[in-house]
Protein backbone atom coordinates (compact mmCIF):
# COMPACT_ATOMS: atom_id res chain seq x y z
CA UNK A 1 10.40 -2.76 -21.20
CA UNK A 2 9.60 -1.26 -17.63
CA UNK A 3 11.61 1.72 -18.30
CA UNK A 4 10.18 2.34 -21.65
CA UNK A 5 6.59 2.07 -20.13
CA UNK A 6 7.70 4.72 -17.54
CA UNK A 7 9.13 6.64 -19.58
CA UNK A 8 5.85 6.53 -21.55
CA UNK A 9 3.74 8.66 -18.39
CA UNK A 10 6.26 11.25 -18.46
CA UNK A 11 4.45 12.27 -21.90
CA UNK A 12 1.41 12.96 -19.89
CA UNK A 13 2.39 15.04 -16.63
CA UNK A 14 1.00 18.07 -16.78
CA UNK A 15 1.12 20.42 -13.67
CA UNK A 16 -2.21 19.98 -12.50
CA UNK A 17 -1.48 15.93 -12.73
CA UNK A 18 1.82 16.65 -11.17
CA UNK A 19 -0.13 18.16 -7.85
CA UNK A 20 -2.50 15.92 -7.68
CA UNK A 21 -0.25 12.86 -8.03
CA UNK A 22 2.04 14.33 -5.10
CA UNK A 23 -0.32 14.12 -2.92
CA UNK A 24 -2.44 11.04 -3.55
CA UNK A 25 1.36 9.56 -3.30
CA UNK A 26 2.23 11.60 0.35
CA UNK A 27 -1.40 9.65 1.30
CA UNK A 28 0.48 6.33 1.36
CA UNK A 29 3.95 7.93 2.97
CA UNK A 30 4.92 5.52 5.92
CA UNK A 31 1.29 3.92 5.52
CA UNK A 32 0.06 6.59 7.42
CA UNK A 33 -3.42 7.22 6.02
CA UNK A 34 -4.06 3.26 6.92
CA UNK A 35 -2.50 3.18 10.34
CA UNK A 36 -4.42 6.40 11.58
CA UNK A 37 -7.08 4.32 10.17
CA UNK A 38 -6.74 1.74 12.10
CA UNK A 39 -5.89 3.23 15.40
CA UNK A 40 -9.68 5.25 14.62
CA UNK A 41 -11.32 1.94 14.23
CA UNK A 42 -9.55 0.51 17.50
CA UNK A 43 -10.92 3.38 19.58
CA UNK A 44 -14.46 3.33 18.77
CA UNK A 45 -16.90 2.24 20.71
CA UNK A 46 -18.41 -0.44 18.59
CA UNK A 47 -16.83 -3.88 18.60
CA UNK A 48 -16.97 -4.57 15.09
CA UNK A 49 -14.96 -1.12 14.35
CA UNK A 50 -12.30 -2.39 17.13
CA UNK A 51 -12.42 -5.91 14.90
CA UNK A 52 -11.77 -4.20 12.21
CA UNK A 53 -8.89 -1.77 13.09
CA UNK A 54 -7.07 -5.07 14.99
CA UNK A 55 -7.49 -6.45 11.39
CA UNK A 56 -6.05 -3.59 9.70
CA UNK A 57 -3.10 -3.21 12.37
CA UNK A 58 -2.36 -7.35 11.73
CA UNK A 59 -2.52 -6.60 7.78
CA UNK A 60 -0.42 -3.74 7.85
CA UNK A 61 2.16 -5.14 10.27
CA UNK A 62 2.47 -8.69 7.95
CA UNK A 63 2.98 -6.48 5.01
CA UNK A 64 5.52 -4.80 6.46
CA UNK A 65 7.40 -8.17 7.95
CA UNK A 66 7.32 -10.03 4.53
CA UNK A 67 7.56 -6.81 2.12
CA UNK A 68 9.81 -4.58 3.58
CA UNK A 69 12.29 -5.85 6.31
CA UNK A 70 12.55 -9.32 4.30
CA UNK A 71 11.64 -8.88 0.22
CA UNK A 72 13.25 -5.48 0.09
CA UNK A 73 16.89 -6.01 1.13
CA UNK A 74 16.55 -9.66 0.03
CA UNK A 75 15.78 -8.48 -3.56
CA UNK A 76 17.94 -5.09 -3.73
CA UNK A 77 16.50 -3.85 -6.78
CA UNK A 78 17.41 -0.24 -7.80
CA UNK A 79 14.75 2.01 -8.39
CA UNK A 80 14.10 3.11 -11.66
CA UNK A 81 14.88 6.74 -11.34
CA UNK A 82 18.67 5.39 -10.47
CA UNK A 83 19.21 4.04 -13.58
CA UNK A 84 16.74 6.84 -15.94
CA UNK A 85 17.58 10.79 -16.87
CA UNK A 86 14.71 12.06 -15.15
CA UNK A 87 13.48 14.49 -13.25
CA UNK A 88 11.55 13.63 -9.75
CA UNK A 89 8.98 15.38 -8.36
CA UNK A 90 9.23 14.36 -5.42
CA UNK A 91 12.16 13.90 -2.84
CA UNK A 92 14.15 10.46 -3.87
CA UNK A 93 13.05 7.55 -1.62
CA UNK A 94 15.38 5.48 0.55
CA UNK A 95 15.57 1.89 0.38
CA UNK A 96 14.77 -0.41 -2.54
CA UNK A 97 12.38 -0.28 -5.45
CA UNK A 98 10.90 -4.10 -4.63
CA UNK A 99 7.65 -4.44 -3.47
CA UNK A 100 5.65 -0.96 -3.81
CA UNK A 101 5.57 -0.53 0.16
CA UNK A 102 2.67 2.46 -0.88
CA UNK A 103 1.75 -0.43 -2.72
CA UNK A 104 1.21 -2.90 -0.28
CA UNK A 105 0.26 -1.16 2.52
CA UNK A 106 -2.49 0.46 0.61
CA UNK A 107 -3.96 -2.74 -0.80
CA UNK A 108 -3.32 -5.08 2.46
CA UNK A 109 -5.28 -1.55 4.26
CA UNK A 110 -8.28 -2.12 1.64
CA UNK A 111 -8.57 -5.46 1.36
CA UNK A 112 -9.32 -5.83 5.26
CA UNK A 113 -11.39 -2.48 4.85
CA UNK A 114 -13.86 -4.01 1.92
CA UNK A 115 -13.94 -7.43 3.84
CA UNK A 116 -15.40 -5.33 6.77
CA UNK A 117 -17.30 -2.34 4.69
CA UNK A 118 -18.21 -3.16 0.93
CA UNK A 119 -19.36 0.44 0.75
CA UNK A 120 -16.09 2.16 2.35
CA UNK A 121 -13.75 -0.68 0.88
CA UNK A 122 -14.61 0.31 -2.73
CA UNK A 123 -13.31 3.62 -1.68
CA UNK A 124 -10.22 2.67 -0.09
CA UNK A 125 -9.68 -0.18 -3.63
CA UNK A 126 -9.76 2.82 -5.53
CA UNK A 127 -7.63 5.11 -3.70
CA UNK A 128 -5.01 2.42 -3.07
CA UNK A 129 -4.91 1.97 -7.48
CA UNK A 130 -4.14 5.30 -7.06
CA UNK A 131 -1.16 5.72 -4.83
CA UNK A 132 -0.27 2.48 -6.83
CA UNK A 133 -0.34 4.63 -10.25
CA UNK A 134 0.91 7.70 -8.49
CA UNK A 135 4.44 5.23 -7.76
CA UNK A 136 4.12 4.70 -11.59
CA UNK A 137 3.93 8.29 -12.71
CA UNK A 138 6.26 9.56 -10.28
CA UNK A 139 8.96 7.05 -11.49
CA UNK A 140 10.02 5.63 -8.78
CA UNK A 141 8.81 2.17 -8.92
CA UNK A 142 8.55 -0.39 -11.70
CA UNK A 143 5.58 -2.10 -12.58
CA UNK A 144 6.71 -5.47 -11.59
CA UNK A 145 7.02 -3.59 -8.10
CA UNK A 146 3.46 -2.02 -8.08
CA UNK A 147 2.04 -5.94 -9.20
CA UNK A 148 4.20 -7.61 -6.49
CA UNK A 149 2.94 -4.95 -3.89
CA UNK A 150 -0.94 -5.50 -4.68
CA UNK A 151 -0.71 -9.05 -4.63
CA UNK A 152 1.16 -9.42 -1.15
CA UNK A 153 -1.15 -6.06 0.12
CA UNK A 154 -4.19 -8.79 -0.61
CA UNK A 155 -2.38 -11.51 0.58
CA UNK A 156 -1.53 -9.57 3.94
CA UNK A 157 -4.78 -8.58 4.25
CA UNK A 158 -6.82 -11.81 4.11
CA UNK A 159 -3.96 -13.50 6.33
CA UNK A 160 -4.79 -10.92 8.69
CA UNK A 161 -8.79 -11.21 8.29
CA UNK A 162 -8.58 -15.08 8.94
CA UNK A 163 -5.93 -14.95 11.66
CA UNK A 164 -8.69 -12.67 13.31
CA UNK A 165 -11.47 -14.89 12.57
CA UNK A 166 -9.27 -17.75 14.00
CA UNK A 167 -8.18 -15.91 16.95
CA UNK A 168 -11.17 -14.15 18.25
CA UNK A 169 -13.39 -17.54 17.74
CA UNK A 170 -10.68 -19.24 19.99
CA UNK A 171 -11.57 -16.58 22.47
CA UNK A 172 -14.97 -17.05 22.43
CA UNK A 173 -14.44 -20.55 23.21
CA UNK A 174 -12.53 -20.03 26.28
């Protein structure tokens, strides 16, 4: 059912989609939109900036722990392109297909973001859907994998926002 459903947004690439899904998906590569992100936000000179870019550091770092150096080899699932005649647009990825680590990173990134910035996070919500769908389109991660990587990216996230809570009100107390 996941392959037919992929299979399904191959009917609608067209070039310019092609492009533009390329690159919203080289936006999540490594994570590195959010962790320039949050290395910004650490060097400001405004403490609730530096809050938030710890925040977004702790998010993306527990995301990576429980999603990709435990889940992924834990799980092993193929991607889908392994298994599927089709042609990729973009160079294969390495690793496994489960979580979305685009995914994950993306949504633990925005969650913290919109918890900090309603404004900014409702931004960074909607381009995280996006590298989500751009996994999708690009056919090289199932659905299930795009779900399980936006509910640990929000899980990461508000872990991260209440360790923060926790540990700078612990700080203020000493």
């Amino acid at each position: 059912m996941e392959i037919k459903f992929l299979e399904t947004l191959q009917t609608i690439h067209s070039p310019v989609l092609n492009y533009l899904m390329i690159f919203i998906t080289s936006l999540g590569n490594g994570g590195f939109i959010w962790i320039v992100a949050a290395i910004y936000s650490l060097f400001q000179n405004n403490n609730k900036l530096k809050r938030e870019g710890f925040t977004l550091a702790v998010a993306l770092i527990t995301f990576s722990v429980i999603g990709l150096l435990i889940l992924k080899p834990i799980i092993a699932r193929p991607r889908p392109f392994t298994i599927a005649d089709v042609n990729l647009l973009i160079k294969e990825p390495i690793g496994f297909s489960f979580p979305s680590g685009h995914t994950g990173s993306s949504f633990a990134a925005a969650t913290v973001i919109y918890f900090y910035n309603k404004k900014i996070g409702v931004l960074t919500l909607i381009l995280a859907a996006l590298i989500a769908f751009s996994r999708l389109y690009l056919f090289v991660h199932y659905p299930t994998d795009i779900i399980a990587g936006i509910i640990l990216g929000i899980v990461a996230g508000k872990l991260a926002i209440n360790c923060t809570n926790i540990l700078l009100k612990k700080s203020y107390h000493n």
